[in-house]
Structure formats: structure tokens, C-alpha cells
PDB file of N, CA and C in Angstrom:
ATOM      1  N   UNK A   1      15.079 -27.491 -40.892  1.00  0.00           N
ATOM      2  CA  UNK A   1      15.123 -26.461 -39.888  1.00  0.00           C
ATOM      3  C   UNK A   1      14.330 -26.923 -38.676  1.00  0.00           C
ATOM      4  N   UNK A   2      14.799 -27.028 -37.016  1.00  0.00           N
ATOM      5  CA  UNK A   2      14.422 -27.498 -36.189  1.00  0.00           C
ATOM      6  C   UNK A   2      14.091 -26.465 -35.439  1.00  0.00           C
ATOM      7  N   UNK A   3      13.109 -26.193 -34.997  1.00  0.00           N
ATOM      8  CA  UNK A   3      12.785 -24.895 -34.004  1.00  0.00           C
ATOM      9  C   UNK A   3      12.936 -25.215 -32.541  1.00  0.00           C
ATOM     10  N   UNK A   4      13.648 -24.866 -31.657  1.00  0.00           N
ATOM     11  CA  UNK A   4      14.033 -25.096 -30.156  1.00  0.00           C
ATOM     12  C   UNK A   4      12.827 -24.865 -29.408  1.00  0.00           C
ATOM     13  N   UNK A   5      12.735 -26.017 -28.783  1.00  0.00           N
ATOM     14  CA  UNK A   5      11.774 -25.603 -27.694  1.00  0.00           C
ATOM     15  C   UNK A   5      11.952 -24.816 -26.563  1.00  0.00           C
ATOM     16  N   UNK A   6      11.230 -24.031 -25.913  1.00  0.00           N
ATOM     17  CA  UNK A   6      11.477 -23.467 -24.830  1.00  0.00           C
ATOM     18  C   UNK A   6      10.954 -24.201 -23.284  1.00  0.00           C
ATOM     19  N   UNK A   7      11.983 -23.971 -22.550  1.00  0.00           N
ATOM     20  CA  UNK A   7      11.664 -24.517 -21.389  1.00  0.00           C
ATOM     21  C   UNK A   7      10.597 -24.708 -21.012  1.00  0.00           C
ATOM     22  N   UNK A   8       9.478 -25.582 -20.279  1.00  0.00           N
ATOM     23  CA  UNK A   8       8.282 -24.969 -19.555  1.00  0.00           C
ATOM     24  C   UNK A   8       8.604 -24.119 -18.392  1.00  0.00           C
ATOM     25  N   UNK A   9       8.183 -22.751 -17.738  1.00  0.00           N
ATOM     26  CA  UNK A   9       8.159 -22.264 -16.962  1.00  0.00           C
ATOM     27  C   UNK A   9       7.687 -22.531 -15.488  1.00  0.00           C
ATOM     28  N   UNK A  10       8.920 -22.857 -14.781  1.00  0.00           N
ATOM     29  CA  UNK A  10       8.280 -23.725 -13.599  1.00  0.00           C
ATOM     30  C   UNK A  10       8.110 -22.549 -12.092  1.00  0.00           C
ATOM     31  N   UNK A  11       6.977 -23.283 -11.053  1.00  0.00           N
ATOM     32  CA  UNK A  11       6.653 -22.151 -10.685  1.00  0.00           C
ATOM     33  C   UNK A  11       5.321 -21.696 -11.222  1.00  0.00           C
ATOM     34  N   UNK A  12       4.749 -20.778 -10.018  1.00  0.00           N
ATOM     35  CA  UNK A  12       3.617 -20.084 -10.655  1.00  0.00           C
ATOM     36  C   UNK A  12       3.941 -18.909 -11.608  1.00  0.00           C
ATOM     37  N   UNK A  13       2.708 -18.852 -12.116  1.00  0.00           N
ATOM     38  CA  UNK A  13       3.273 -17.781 -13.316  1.00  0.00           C
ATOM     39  C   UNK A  13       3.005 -16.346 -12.948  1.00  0.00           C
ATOM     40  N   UNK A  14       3.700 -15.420 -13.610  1.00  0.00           N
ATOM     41  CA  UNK A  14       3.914 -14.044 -12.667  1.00  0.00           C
ATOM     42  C   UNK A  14       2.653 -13.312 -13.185  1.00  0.00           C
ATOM     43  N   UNK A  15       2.617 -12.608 -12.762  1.00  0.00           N
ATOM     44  CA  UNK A  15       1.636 -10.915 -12.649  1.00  0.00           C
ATOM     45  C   UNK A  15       2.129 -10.004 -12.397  1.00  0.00           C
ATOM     46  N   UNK A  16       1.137  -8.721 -13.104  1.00  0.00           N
ATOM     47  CA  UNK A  16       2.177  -7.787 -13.393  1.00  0.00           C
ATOM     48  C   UNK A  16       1.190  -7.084 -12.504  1.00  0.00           C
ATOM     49  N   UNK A  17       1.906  -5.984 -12.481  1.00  0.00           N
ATOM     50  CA  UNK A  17       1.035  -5.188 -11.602  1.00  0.00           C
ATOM     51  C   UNK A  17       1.814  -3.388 -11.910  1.00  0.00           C
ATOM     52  N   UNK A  18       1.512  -2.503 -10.881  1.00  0.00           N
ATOM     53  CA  UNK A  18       1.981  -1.060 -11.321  1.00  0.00           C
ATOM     54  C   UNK A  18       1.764  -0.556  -9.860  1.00  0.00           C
ATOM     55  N   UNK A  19       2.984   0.478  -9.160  1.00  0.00           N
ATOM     56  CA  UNK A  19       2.575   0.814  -7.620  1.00  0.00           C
ATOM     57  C   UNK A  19       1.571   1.690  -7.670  1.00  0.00           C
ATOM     58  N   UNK A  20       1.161   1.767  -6.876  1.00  0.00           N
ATOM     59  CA  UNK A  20       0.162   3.501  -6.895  1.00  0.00           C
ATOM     60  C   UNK A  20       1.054   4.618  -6.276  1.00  0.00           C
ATOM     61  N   UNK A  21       2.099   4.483  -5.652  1.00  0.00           N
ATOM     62  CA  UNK A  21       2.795   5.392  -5.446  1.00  0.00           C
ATOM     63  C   UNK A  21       3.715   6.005  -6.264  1.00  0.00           C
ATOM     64  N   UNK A  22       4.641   5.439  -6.625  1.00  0.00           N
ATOM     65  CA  UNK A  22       5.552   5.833  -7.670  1.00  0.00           C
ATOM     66  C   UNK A  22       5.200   5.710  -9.212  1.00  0.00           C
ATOM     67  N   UNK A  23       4.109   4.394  -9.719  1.00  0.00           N
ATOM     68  CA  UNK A  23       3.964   4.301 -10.741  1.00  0.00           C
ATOM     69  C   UNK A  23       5.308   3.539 -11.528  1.00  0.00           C
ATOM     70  N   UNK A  24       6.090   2.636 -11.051  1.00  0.00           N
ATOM     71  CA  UNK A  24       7.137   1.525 -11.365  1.00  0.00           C
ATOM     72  C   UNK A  24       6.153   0.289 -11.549  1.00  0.00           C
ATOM     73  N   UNK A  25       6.418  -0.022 -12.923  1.00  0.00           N
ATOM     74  CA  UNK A  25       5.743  -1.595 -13.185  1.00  0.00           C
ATOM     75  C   UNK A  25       6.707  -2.711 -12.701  1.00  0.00           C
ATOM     76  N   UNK A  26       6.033  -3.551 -12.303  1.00  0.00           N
ATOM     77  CA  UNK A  26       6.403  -4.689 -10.575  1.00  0.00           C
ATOM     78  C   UNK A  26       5.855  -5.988 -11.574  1.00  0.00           C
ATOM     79  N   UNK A  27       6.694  -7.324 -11.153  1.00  0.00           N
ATOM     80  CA  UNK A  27       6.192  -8.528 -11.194  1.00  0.00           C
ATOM     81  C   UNK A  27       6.153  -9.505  -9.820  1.00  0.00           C
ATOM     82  N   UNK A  28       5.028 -10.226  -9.556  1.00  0.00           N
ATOM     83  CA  UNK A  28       4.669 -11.353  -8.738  1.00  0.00           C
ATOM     84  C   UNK A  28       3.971 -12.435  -9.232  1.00  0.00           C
ATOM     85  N   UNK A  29       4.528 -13.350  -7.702  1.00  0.00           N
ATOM     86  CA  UNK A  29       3.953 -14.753  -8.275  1.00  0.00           C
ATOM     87  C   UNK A  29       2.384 -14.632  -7.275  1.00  0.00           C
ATOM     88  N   UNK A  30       2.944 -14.387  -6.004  1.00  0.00           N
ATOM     89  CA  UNK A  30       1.608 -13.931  -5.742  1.00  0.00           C
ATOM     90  C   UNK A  30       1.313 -12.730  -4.767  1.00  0.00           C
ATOM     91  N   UNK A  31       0.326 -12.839  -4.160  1.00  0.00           N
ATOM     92  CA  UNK A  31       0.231 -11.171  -3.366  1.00  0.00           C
ATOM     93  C   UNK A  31       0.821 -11.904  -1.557  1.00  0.00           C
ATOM     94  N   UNK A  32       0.504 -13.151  -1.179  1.00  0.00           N
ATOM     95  CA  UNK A  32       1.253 -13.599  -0.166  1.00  0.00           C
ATOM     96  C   UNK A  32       3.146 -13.585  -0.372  1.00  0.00           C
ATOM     97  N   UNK A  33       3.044 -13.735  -1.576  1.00  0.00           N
ATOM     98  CA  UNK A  33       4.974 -13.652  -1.457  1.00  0.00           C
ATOM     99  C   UNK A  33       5.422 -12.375  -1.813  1.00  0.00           C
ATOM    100  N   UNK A  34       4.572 -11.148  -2.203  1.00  0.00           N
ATOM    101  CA  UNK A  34       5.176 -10.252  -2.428  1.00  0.00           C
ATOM    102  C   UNK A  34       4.860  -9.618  -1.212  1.00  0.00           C
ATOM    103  N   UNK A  35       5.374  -9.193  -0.234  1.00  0.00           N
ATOM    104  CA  UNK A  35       5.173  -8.257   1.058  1.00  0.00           C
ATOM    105  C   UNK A  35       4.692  -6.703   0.867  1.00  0.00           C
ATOM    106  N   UNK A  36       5.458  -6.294   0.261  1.00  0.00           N
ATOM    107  CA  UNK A  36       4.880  -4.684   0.134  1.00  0.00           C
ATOM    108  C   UNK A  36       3.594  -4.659  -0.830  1.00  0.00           C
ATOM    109  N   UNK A  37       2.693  -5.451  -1.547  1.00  0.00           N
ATOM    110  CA  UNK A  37       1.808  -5.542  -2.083  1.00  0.00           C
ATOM    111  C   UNK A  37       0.618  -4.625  -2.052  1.00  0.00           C
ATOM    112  N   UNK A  38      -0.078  -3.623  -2.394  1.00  0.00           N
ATOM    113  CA  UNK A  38       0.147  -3.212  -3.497  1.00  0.00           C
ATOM    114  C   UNK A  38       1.360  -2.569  -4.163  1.00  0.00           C
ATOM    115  N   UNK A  39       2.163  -2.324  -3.608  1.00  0.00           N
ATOM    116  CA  UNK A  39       3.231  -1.348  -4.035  1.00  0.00           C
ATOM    117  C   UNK A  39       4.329  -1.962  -4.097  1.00  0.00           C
ATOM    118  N   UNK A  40       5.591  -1.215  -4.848  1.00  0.00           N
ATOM    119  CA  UNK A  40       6.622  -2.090  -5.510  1.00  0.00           C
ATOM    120  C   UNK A  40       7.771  -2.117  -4.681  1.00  0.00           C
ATOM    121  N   UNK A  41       7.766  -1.830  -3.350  1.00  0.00           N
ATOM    122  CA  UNK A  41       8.963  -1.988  -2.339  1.00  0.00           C
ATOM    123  C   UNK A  41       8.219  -1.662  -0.892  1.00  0.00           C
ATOM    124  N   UNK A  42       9.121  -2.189  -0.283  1.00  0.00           N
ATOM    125  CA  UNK A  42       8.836  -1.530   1.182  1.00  0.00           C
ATOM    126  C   UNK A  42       8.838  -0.049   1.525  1.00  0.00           C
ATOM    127  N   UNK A  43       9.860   0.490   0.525  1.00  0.00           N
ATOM    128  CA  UNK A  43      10.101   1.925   0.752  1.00  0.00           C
ATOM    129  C   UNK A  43       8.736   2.846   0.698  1.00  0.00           C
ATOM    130  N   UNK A  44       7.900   2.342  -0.750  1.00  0.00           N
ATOM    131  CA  UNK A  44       6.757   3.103  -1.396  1.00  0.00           C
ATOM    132  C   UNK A  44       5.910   2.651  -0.225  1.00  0.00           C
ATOM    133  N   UNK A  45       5.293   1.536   0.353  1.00  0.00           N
ATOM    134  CA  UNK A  45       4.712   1.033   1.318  1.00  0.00           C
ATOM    135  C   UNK A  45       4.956   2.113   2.388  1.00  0.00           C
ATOM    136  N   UNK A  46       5.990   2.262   2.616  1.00  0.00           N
ATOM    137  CA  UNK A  46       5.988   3.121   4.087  1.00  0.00           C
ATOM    138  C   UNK A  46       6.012   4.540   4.184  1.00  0.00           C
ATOM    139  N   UNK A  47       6.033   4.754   3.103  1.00  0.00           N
ATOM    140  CA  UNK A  47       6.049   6.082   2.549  1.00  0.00           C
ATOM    141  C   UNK A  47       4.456   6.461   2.150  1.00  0.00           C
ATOM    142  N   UNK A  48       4.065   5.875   1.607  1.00  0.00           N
ATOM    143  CA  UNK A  48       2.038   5.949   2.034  1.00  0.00           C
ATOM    144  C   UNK A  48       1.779   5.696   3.073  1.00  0.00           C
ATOM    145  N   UNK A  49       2.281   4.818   4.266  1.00  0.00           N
ATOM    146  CA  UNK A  49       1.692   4.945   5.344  1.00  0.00           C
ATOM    147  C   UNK A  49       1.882   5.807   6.124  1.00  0.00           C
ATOM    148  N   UNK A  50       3.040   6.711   5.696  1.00  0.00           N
ATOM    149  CA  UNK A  50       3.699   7.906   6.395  1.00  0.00           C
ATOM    150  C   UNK A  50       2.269   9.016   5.991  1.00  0.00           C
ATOM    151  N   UNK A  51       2.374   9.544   4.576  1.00  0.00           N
ATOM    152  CA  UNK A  51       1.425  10.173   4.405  1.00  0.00           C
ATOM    153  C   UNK A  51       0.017   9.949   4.907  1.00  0.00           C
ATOM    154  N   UNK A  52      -0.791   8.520   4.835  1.00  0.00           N
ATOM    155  CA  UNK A  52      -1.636   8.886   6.074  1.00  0.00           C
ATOM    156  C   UNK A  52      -1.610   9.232   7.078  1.00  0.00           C
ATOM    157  N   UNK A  53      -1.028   8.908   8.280  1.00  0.00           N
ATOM    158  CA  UNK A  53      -0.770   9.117   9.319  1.00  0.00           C
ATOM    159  C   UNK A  53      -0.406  10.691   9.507  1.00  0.00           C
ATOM    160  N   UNK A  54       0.461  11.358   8.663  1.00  0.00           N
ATOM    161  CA  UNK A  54       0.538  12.438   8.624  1.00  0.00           C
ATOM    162  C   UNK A  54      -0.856  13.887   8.141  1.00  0.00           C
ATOM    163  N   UNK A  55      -1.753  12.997   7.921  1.00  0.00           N
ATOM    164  CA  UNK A  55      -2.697  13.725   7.394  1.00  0.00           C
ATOM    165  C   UNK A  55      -3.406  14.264   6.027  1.00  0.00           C
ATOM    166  N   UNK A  56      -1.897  13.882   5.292  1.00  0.00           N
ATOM    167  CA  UNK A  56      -2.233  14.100   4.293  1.00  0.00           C
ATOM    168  C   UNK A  56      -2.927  13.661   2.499  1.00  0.00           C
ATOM    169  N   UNK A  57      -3.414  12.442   3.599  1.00  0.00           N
ATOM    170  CA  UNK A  57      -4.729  12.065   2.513  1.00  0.00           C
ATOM    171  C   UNK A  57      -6.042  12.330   3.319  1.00  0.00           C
ATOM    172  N   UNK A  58      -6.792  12.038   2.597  1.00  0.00           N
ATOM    173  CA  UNK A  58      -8.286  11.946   3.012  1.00  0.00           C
ATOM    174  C   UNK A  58      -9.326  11.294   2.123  1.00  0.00           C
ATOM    175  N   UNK A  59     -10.502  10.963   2.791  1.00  0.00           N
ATOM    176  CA  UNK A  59     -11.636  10.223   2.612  1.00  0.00           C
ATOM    177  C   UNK A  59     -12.903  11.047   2.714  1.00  0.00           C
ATOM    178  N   UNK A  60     -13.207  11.526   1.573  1.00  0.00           N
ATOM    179  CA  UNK A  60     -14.425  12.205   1.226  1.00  0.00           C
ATOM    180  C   UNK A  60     -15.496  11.781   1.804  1.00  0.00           C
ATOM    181  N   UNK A  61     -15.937  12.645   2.623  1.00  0.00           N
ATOM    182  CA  UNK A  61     -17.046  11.948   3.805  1.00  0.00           C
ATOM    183  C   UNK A  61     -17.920  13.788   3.993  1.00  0.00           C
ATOM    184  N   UNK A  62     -18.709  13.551   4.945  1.00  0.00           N
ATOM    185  CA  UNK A  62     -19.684  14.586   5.715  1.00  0.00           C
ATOM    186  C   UNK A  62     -18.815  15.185   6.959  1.00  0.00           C
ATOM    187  N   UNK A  63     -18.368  15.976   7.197  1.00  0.00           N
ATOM    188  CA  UNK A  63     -17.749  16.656   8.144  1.00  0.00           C
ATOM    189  C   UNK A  63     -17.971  16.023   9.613  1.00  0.00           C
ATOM    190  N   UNK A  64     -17.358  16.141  10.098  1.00  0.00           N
ATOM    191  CA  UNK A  64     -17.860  15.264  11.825  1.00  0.00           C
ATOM    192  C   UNK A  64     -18.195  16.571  12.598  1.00  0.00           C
ATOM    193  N   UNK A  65     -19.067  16.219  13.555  1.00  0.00           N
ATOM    194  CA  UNK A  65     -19.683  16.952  14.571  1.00  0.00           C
ATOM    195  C   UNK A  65     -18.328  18.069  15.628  1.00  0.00           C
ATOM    196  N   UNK A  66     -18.108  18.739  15.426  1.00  0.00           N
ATOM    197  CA  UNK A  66     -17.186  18.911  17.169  1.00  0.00           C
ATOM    198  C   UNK A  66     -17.231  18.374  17.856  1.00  0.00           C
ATOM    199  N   UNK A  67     -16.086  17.981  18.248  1.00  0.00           N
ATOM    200  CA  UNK A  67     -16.149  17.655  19.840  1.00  0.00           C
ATOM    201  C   UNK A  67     -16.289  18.022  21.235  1.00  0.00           C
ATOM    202  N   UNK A  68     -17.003  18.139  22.062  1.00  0.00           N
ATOM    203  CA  UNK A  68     -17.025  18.499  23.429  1.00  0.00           C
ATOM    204  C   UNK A  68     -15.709  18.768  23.546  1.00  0.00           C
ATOM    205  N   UNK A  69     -15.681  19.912  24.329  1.00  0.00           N
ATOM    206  CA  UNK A  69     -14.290  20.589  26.038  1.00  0.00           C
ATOM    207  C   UNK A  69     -13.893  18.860  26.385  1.00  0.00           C
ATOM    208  N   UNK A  70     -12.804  18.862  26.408  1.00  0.00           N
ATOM    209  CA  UNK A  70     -12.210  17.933  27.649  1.00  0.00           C
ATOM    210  C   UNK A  70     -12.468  18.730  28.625  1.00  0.00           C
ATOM    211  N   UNK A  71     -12.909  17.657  29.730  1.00  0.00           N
ATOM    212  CA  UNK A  71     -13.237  17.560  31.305  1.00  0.00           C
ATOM    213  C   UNK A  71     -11.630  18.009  31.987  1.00  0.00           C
ATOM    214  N   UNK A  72     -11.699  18.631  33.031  1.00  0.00           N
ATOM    215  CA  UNK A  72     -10.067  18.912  33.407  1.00  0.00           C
ATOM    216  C   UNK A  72     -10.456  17.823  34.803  1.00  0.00           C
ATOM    217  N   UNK A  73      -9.439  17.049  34.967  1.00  0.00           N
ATOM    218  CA  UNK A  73      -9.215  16.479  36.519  1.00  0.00           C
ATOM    219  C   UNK A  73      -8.992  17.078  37.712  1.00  0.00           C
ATOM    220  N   UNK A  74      -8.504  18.175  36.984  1.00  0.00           N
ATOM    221  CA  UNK A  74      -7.835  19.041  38.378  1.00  0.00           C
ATOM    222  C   UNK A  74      -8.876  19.822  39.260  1.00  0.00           C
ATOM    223  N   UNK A  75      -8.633  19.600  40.945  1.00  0.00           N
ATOM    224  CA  UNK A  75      -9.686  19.987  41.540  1.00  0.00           C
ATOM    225  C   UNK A  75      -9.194  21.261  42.065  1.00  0.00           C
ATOM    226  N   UNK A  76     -10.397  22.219  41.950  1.00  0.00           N
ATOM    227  CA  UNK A  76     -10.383  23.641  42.174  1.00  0.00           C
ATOM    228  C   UNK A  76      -9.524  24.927  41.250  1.00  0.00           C
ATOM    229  N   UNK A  77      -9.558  24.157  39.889  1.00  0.00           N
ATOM    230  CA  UNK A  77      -9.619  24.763  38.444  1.00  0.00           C
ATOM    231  C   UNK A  77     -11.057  24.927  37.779  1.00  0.00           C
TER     232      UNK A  77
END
């Protein structure tokens, strides 16, 4: 009985990883060749950057001060 060898795997070897958005388990060779990195597409990528921008995450911090009135330019307002 002869047992087959298996190919060597050429190439770097992959990593696994998991998005934080959707939660789909993802493979790479590395984080330069995978573009949407952390996440498992461009779609999930832009779709968190949507939600920041939109406001709706946040960063647990100390409240910020108010801001001053804007100054008006207009003369004799």
C-alpha cells in the first residue's frame, strides 16, 4: 500500500480571519493583497465607513466643551 503524496503548497500560506461586520469567515495570503482588510469585501468595508461618517458609531470619551456662536460676516447684522 503506497500513500500519495500531496503537493507542496506553493505560495504563501493563507490566514484565516472573520469580518467584523458581517461575521463571514475570509481567507488571505496577506493583509497587502487583500484590499478590504479587515473585512471580507469591499461592500462590508464601505458599509462601515458609511456608518461612521453617518454618526452612528462612537468612541467612548468625556463629552467636549460647546462651541462658541459663529461670528456672522455680515456688516450691520
Amino acid at each position: 500500500m503506497s500513500k500519495k503524496s500531496e503537493p507542496a503548497p506553493s505560495g504563501p500560506p493563507l490566514k484565516h480571519g472573520r469580518c467584523p461586520r458581517c461575521g463571514k469567515a475570509f481567507t488571505y495570503t496577506t493583509i497587502a493583497n487583500h484590499k478590504p482588510f479587515p473585512f471580507c469585501s469591499a461592500r462590508c468595508r464601505e458599509v462601515d465607513l458609511g456608518n461612521w461618517l453617518a454618526g452612528r458609531y462612537s468612541i467612548p470619551g468625556e463629552p467636549l466643551p460647546p462651541e462658541p456662536p459663529a461670528e456672522h460676516d455680515h456688516e450691520g447684522t
